[in-house]
PDB file of N, CA and C in Angstrom:
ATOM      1  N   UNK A   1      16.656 -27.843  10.879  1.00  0.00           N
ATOM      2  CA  UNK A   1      17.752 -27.990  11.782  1.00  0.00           C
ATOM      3  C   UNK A   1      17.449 -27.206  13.047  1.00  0.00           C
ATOM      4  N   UNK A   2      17.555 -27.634  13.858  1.00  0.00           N
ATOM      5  CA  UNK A   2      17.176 -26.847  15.381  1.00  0.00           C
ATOM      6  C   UNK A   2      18.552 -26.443  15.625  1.00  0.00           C
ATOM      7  N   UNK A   3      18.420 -25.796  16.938  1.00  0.00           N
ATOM      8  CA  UNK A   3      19.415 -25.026  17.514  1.00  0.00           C
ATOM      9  C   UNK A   3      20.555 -26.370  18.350  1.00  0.00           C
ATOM     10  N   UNK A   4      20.164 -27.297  18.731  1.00  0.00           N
ATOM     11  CA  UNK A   4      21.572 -28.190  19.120  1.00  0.00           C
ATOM     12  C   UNK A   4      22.168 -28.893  18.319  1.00  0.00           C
ATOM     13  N   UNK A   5      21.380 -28.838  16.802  1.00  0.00           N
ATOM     14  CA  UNK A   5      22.766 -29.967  15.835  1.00  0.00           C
ATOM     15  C   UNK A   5      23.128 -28.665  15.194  1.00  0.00           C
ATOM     16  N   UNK A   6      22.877 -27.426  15.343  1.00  0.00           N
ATOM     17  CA  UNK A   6      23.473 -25.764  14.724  1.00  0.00           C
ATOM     18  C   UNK A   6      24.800 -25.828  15.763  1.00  0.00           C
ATOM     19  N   UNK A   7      24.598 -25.997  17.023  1.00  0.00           N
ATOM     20  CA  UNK A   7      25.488 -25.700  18.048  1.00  0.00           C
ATOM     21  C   UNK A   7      26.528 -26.901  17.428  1.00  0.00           C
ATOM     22  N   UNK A   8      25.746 -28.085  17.671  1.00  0.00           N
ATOM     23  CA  UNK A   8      27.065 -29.444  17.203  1.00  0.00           C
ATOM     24  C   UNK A   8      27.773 -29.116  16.274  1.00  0.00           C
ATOM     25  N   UNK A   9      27.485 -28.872  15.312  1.00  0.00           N
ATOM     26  CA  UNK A   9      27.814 -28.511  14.405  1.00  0.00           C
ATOM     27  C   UNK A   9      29.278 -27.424  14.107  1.00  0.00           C
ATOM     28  N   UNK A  10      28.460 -26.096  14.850  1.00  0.00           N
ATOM     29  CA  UNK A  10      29.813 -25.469  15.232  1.00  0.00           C
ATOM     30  C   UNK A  10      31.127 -25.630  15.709  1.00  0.00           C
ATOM     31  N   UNK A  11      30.669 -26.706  17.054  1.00  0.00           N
ATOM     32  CA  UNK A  11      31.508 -26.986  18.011  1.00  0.00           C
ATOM     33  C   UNK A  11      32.766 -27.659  17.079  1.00  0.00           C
ATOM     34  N   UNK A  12      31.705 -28.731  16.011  1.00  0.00           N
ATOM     35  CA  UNK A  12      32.523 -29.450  15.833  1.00  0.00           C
ATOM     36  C   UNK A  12      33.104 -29.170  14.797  1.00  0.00           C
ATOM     37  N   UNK A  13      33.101 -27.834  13.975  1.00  0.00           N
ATOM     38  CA  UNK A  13      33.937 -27.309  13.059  1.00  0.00           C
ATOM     39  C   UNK A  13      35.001 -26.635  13.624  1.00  0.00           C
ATOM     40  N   UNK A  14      34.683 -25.668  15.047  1.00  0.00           N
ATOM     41  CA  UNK A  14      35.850 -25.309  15.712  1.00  0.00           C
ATOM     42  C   UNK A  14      36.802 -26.250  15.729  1.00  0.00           C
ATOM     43  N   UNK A  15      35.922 -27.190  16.311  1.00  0.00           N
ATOM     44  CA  UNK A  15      37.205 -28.406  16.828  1.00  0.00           C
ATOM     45  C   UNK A  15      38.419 -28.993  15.454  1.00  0.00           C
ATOM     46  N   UNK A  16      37.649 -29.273  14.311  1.00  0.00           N
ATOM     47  CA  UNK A  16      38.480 -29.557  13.255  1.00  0.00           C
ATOM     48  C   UNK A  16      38.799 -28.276  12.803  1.00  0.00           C
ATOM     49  N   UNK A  17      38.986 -27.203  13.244  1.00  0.00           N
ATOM     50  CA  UNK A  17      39.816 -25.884  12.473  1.00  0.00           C
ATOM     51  C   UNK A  17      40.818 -25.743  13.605  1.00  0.00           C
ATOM     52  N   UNK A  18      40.489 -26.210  14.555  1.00  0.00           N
ATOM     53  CA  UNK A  18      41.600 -26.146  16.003  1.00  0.00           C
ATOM     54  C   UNK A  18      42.446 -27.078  15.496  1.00  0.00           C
ATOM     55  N   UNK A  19      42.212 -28.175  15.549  1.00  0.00           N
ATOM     56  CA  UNK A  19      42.879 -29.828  15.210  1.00  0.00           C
ATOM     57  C   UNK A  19      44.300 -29.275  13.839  1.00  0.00           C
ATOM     58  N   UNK A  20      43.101 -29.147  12.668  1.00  0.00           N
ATOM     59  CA  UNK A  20      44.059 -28.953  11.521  1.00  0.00           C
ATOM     60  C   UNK A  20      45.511 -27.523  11.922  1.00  0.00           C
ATOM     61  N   UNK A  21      44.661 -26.639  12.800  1.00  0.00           N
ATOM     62  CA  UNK A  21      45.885 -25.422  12.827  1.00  0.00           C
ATOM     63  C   UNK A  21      46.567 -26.146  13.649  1.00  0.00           C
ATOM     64  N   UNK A  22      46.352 -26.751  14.830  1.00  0.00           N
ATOM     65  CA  UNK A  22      47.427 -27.451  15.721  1.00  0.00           C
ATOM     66  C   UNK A  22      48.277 -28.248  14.523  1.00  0.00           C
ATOM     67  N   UNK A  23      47.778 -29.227  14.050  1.00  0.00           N
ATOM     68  CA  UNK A  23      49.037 -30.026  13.502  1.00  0.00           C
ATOM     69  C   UNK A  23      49.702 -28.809  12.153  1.00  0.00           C
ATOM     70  N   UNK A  24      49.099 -28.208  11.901  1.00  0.00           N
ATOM     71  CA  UNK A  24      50.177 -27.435  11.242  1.00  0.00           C
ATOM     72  C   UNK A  24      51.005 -26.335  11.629  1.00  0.00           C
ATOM     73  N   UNK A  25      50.730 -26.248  12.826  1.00  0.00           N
ATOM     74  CA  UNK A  25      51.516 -25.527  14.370  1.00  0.00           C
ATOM     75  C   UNK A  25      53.111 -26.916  14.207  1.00  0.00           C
ATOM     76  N   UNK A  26      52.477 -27.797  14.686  1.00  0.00           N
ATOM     77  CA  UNK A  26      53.175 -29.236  14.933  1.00  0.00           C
ATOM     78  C   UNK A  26      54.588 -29.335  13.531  1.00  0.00           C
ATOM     79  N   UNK A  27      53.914 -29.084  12.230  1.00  0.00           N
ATOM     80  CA  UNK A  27      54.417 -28.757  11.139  1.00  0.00           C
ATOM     81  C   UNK A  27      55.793 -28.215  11.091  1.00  0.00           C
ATOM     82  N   UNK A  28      55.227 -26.598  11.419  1.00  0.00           N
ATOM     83  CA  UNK A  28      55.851 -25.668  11.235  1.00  0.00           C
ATOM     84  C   UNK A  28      57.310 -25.834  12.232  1.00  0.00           C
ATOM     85  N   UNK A  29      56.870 -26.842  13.444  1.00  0.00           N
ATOM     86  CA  UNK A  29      57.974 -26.756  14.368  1.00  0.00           C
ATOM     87  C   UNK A  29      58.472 -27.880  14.115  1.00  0.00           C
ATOM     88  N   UNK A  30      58.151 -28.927  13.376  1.00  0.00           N
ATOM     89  CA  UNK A  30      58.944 -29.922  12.942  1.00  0.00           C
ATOM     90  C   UNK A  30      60.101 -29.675  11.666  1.00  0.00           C
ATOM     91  N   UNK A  31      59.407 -28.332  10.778  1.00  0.00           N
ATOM     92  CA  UNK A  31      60.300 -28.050   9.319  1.00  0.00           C
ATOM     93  C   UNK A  31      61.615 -26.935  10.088  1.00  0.00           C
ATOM     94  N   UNK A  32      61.106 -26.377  11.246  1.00  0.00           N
ATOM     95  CA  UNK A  32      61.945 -25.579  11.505  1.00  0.00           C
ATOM     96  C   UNK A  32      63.145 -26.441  12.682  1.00  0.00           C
ATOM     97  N   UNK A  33      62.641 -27.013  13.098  1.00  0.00           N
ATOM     98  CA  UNK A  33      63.833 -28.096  13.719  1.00  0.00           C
ATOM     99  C   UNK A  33      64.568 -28.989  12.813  1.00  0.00           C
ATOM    100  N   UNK A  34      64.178 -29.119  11.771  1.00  0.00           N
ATOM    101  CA  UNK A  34      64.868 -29.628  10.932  1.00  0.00           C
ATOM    102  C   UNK A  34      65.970 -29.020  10.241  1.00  0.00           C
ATOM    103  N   UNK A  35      65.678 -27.682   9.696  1.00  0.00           N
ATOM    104  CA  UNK A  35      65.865 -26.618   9.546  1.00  0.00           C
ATOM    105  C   UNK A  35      67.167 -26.629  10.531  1.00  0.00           C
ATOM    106  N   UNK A  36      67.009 -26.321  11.771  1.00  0.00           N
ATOM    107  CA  UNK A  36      68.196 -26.027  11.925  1.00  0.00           C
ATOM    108  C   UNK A  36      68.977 -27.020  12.658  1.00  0.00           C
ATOM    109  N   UNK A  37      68.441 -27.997  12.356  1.00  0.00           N
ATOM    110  CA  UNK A  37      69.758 -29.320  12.534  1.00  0.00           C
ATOM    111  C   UNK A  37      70.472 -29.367  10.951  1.00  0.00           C
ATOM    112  N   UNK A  38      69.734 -29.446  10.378  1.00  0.00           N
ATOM    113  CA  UNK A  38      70.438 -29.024   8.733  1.00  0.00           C
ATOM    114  C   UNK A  38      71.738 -28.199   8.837  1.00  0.00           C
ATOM    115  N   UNK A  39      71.396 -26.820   9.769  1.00  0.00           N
ATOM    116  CA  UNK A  39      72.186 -25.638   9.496  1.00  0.00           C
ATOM    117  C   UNK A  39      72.847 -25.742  10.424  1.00  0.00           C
ATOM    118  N   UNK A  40      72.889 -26.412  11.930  1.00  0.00           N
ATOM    119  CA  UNK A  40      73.924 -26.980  12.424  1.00  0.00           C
ATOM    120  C   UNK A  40      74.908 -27.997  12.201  1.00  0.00           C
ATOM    121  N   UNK A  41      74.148 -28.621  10.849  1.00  0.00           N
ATOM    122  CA  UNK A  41      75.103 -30.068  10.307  1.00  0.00           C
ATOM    123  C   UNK A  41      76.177 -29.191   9.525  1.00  0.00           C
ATOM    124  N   UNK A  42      75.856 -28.852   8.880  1.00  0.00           N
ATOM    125  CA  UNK A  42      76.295 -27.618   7.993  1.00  0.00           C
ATOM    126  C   UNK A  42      77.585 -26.861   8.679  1.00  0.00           C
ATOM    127  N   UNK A  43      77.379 -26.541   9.657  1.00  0.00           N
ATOM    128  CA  UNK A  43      78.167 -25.384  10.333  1.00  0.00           C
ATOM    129  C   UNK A  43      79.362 -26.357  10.989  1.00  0.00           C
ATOM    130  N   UNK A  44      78.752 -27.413  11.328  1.00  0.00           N
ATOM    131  CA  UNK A  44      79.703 -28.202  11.868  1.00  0.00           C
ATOM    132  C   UNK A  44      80.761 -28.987  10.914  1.00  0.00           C
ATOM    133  N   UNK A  45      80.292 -29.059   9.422  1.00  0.00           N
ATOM    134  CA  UNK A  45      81.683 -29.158   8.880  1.00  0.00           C
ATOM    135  C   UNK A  45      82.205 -28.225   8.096  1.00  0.00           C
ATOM    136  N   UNK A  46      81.814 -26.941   8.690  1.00  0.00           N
ATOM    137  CA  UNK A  46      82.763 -25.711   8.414  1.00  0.00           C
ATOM    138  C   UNK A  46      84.510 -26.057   8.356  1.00  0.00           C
ATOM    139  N   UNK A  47      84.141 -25.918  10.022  1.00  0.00           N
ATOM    140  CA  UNK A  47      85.746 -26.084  10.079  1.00  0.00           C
ATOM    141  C   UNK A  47      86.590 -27.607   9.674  1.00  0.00           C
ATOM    142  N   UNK A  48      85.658 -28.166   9.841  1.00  0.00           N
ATOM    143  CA  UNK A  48      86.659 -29.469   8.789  1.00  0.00           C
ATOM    144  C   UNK A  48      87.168 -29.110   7.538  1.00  0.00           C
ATOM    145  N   UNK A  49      86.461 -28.605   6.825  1.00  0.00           N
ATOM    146  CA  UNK A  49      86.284 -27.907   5.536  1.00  0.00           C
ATOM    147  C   UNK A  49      87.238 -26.877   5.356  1.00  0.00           C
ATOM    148  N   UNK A  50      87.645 -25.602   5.868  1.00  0.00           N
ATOM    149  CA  UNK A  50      88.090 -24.938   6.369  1.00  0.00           C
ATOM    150  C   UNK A  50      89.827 -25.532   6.868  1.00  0.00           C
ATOM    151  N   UNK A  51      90.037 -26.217   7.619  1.00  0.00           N
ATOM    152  CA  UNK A  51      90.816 -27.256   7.688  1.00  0.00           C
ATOM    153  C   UNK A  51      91.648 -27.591   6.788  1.00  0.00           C
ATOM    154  N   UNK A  52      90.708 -28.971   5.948  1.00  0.00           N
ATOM    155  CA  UNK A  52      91.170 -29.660   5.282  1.00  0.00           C
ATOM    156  C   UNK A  52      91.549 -28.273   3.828  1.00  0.00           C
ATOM    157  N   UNK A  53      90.560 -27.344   3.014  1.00  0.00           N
ATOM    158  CA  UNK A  53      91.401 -25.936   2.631  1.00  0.00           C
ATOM    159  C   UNK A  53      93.059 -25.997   2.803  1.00  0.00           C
ATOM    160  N   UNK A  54      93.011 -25.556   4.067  1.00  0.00           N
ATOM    161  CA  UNK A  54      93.723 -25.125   4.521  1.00  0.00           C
ATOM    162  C   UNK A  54      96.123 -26.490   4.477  1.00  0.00           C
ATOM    163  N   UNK A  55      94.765 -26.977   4.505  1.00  0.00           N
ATOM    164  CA  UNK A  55      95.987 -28.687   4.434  1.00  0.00           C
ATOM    165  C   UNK A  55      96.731 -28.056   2.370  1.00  0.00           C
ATOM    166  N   UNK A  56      95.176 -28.526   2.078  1.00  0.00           N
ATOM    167  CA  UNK A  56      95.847 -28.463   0.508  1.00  0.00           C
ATOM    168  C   UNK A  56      96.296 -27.236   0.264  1.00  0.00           C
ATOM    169  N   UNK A  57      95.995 -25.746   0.452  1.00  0.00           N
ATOM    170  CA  UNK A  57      96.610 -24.721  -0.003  1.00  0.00           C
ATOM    171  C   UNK A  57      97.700 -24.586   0.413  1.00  0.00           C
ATOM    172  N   UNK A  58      99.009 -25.050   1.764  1.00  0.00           N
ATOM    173  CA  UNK A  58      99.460 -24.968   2.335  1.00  0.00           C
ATOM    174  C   UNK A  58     100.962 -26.425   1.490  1.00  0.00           C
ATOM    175  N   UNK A  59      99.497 -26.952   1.445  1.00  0.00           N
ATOM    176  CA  UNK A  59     100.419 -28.369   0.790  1.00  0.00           C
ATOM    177  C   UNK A  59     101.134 -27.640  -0.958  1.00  0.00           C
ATOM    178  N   UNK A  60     100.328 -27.160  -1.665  1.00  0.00           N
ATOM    179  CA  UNK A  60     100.667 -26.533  -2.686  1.00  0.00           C
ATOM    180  C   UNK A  60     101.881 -25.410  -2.343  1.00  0.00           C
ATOM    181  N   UNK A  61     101.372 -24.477  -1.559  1.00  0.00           N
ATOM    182  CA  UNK A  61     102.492 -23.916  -1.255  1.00  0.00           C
ATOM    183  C   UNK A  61     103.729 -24.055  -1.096  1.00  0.00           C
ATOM    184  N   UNK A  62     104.018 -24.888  -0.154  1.00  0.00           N
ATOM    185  CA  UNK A  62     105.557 -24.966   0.361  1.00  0.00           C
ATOM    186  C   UNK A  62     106.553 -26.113  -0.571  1.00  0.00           C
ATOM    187  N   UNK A  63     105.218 -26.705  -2.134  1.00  0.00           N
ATOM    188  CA  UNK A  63     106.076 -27.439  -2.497  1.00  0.00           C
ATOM    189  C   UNK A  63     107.111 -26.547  -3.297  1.00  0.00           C
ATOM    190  N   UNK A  64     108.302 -26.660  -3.371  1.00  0.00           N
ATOM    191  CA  UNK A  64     109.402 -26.237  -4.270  1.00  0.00           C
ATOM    192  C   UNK A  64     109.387 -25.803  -5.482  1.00  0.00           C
ATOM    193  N   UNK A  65     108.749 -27.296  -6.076  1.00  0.00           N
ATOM    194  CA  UNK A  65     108.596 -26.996  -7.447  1.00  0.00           C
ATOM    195  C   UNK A  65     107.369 -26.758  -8.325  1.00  0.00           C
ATOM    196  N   UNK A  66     106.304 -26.006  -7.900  1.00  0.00           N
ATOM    197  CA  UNK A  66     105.074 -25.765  -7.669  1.00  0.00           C
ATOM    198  C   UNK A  66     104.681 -24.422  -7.486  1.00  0.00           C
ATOM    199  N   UNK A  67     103.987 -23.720  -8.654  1.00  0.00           N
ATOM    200  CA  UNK A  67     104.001 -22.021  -8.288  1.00  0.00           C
ATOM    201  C   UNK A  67     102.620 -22.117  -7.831  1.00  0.00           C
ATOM    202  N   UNK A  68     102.116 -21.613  -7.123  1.00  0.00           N
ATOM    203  CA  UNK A  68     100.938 -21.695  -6.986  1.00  0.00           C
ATOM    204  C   UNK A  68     100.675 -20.450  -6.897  1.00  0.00           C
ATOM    205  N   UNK A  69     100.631 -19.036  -7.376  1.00  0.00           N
ATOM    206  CA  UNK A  69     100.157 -18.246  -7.316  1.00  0.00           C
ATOM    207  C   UNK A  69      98.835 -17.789  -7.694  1.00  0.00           C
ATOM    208  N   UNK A  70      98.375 -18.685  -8.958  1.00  0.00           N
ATOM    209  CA  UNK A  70      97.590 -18.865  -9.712  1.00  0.00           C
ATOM    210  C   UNK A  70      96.576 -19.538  -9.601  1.00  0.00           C
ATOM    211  N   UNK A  71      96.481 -20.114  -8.391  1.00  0.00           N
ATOM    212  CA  UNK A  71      95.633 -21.465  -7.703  1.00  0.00           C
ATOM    213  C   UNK A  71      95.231 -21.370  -7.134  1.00  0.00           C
ATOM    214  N   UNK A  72      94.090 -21.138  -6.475  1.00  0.00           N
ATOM    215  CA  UNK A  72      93.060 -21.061  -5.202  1.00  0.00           C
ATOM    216  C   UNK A  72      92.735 -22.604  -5.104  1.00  0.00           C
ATOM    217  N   UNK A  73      92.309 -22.656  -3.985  1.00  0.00           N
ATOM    218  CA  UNK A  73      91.993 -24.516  -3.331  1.00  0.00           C
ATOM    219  C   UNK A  73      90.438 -23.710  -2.663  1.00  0.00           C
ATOM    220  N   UNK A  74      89.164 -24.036  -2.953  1.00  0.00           N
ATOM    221  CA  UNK A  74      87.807 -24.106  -2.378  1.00  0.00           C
ATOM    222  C   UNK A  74      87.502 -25.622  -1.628  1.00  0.00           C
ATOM    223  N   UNK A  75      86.925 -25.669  -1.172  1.00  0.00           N
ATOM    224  CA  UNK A  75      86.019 -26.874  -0.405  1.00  0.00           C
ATOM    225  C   UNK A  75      84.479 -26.719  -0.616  1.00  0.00           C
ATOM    226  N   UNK A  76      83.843 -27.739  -1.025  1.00  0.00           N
ATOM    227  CA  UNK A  76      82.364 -27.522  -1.401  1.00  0.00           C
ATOM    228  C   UNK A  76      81.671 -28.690  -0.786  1.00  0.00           C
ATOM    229  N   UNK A  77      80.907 -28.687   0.248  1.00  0.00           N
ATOM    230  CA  UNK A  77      80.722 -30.224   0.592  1.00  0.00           C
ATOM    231  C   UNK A  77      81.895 -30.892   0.854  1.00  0.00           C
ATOM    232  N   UNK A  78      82.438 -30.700   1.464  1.00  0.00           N
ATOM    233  CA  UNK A  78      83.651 -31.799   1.462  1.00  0.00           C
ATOM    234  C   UNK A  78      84.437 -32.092   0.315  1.00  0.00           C
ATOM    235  N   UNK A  79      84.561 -31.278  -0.246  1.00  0.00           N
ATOM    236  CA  UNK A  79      85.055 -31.648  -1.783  1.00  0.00           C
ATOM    237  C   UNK A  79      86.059 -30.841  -1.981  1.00  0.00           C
ATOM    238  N   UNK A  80      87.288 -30.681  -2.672  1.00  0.00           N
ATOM    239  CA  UNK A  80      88.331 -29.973  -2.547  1.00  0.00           C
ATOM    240  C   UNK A  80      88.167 -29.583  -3.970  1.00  0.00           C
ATOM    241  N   UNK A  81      87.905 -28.368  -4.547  1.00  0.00           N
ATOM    242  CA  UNK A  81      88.017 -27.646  -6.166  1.00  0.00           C
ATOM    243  C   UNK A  81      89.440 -27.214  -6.182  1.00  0.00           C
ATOM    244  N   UNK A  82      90.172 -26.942  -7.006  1.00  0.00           N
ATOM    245  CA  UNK A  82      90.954 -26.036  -7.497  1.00  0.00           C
ATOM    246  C   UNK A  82      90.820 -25.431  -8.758  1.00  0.00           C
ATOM    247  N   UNK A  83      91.265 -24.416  -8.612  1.00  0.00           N
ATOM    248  CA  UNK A  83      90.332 -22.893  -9.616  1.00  0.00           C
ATOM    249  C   UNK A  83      91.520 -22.155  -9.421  1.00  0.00           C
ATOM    250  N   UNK A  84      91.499 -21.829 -10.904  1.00  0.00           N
ATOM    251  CA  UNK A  84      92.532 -20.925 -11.410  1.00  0.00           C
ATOM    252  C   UNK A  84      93.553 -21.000 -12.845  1.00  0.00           C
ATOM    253  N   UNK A  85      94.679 -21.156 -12.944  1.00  0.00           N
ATOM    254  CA  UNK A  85      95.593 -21.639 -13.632  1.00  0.00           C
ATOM    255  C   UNK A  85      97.097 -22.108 -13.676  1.00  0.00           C
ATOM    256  N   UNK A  86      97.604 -23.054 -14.406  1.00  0.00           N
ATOM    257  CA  UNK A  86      98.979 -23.374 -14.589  1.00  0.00           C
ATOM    258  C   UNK A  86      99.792 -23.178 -15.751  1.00  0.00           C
ATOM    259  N   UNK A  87     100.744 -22.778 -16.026  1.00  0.00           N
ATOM    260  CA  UNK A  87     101.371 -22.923 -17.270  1.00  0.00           C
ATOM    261  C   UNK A  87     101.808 -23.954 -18.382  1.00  0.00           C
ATOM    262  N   UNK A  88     101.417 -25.015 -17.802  1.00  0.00           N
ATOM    263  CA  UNK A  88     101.960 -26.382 -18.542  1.00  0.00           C
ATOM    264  C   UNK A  88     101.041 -27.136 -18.076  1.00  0.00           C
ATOM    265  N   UNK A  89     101.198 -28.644 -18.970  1.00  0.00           N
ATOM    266  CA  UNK A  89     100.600 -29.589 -18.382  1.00  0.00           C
ATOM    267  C   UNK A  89     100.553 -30.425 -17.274  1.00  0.00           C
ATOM    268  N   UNK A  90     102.143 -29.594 -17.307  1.00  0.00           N
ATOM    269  CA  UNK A  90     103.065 -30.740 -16.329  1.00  0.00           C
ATOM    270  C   UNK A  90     102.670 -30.271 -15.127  1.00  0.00           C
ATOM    271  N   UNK A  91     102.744 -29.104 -14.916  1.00  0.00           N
ATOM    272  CA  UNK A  91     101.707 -28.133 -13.547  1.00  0.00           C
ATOM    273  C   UNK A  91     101.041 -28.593 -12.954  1.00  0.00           C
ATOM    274  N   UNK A  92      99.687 -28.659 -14.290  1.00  0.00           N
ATOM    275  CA  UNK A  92      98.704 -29.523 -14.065  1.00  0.00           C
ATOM    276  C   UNK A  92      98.452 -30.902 -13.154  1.00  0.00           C
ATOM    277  N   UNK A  93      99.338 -31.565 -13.661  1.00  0.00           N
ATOM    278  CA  UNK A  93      99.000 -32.533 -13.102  1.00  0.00           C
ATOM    279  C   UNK A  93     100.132 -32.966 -11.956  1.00  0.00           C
ATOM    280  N   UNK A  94     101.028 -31.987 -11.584  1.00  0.00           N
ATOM    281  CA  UNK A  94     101.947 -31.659 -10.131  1.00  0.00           C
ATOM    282  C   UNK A  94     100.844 -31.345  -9.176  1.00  0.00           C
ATOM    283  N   UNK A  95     100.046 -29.712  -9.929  1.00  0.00           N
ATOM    284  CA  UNK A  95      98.710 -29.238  -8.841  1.00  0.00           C
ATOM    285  C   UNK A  95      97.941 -30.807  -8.198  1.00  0.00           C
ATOM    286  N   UNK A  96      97.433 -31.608  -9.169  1.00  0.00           N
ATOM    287  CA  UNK A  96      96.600 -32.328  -9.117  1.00  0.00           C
ATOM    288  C   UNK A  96      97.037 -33.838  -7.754  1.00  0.00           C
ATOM    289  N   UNK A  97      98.221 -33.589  -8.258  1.00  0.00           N
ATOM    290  CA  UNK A  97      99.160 -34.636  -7.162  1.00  0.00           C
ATOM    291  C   UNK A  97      99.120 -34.576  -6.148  1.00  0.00           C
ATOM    292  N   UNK A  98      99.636 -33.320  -6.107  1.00  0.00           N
ATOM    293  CA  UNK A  98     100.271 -32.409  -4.696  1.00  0.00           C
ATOM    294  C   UNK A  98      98.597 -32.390  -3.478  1.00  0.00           C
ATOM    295  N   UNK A  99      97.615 -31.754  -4.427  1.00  0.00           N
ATOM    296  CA  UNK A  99      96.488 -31.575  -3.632  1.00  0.00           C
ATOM    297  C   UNK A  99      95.398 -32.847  -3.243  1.00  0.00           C
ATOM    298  N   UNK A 100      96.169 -34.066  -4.461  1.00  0.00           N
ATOM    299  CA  UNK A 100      95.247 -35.193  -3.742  1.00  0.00           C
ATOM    300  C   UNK A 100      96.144 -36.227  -2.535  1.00  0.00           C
ATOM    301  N   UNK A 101      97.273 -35.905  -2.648  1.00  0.00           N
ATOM    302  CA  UNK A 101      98.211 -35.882  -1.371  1.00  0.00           C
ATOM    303  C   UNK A 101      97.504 -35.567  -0.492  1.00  0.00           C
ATOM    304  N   UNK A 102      97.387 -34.384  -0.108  1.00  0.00           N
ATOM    305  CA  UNK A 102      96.805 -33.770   0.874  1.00  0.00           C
ATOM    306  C   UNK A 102      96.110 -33.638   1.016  1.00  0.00           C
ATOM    307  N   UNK A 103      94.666 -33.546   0.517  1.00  0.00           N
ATOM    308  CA  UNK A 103      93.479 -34.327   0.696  1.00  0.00           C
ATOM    309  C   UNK A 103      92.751 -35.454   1.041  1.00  0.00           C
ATOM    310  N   UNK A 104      93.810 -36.580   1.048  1.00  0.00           N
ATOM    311  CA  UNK A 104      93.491 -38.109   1.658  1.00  0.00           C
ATOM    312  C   UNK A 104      92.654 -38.488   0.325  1.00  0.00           C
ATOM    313  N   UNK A 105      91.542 -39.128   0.979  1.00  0.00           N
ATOM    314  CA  UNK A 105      90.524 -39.800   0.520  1.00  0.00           C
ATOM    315  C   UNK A 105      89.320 -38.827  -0.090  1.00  0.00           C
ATOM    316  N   UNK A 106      89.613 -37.828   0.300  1.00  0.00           N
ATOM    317  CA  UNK A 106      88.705 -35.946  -0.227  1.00  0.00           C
ATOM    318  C   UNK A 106      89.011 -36.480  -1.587  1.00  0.00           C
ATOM    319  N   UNK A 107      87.508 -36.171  -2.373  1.00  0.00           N
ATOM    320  CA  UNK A 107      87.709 -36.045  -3.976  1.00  0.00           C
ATOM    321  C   UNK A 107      88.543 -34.686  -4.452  1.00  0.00           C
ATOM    322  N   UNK A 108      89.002 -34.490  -5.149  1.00  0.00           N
ATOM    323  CA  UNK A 108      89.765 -33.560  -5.616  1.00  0.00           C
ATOM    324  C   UNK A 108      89.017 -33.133  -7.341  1.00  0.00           C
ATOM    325  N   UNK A 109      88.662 -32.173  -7.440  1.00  0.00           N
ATOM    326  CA  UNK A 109      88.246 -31.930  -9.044  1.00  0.00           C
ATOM    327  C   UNK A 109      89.068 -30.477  -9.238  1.00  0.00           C
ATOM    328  N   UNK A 110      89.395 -30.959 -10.885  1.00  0.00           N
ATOM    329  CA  UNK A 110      90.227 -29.760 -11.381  1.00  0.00           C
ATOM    330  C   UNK A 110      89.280 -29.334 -12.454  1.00  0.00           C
ATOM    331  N   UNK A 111      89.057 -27.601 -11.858  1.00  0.00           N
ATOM    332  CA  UNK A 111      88.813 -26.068 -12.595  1.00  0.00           C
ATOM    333  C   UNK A 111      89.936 -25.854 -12.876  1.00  0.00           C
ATOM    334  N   UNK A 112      91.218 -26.436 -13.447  1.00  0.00           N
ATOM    335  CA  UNK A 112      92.298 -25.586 -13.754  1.00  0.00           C
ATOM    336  C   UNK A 112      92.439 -25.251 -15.039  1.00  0.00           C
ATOM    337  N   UNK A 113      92.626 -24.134 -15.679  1.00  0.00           N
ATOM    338  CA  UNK A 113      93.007 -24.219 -17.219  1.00  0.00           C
ATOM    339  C   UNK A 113      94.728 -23.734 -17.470  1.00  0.00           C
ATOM    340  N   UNK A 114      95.257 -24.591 -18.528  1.00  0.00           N
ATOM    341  CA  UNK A 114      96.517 -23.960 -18.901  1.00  0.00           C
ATOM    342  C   UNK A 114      96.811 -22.838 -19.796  1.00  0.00           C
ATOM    343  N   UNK A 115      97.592 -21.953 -19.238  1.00  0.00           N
ATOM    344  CA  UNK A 115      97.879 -20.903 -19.817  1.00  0.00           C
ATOM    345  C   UNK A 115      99.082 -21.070 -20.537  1.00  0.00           C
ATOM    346  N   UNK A 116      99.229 -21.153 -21.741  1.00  0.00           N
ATOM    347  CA  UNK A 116     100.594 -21.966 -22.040  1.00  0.00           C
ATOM    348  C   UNK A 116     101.501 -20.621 -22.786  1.00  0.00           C
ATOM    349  N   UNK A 117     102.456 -20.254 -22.595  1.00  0.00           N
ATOM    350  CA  UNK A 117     103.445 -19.214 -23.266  1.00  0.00           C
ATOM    351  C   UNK A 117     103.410 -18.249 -21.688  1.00  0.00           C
ATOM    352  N   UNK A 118     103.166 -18.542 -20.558  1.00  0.00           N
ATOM    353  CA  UNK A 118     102.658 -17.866 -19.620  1.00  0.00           C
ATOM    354  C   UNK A 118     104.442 -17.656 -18.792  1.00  0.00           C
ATOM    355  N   UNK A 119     104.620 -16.697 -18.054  1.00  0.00           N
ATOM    356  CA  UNK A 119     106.075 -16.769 -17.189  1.00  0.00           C
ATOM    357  C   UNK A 119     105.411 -16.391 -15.582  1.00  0.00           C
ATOM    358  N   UNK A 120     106.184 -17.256 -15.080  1.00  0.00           N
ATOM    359  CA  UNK A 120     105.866 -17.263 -13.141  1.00  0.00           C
ATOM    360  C   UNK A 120     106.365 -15.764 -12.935  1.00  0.00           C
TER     361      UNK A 120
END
């Protein structure tokens, strides 16, 4: 091997160690823009989320016949949980009413368990 296919040679390993770090330069700024369009998608249905919370805990509240002391309302994804407990069945499925009322078209899932012999 002489000294200009030694040189080619080099050149042209630089060049493919340049090439490969560039596109994984290219990579790194494609996972991280993604990244934070993710975490801006995210952030942006905070307050919907937050919001809509806010609808169902509010909706539970002021109904009359409805204790809700015992009841927390979460949002997960767009999803309305309730977590906690009721004394009856009948509770149960008042909580369950009341919060898919006010939730619209929001799935509603019940964490609730009954506590039965329980006093408000």
């Amino acid at each position: 091997m002489n000294i200009s296919s030694k040189k080619r040679n080099l050149i042209i390993s630089a060049y493919l160690v340049s090439l490969v770090c560039g596109l994984g330069g290219i990579a790194t700024r494609v996972d991280a823009q993604n990244a934070i369009a993710t975490s801006a998608a995210q952030g942006a249905n905070q307050p919907a989320d937050e919001a809509l919370r806010n609808r169902v805990q509010t909706a539970l509240h002021v109904d009359p016949y409805f204790y809700d002391a015992h009841v927390t309302v979460a949002v997960k994804k767009g999803t309305v949980v309730l977590n906690g407990f009721v004394f009856s069945d009948w509770e149960l499925r008042d909580a369950l009413r009341i919060a898919r009322k006010a939730a619209g078209d929001t799935t509603v899932v019940d964490n609730l368990s009954i506590k039965e012999g329980g006093r408000q």
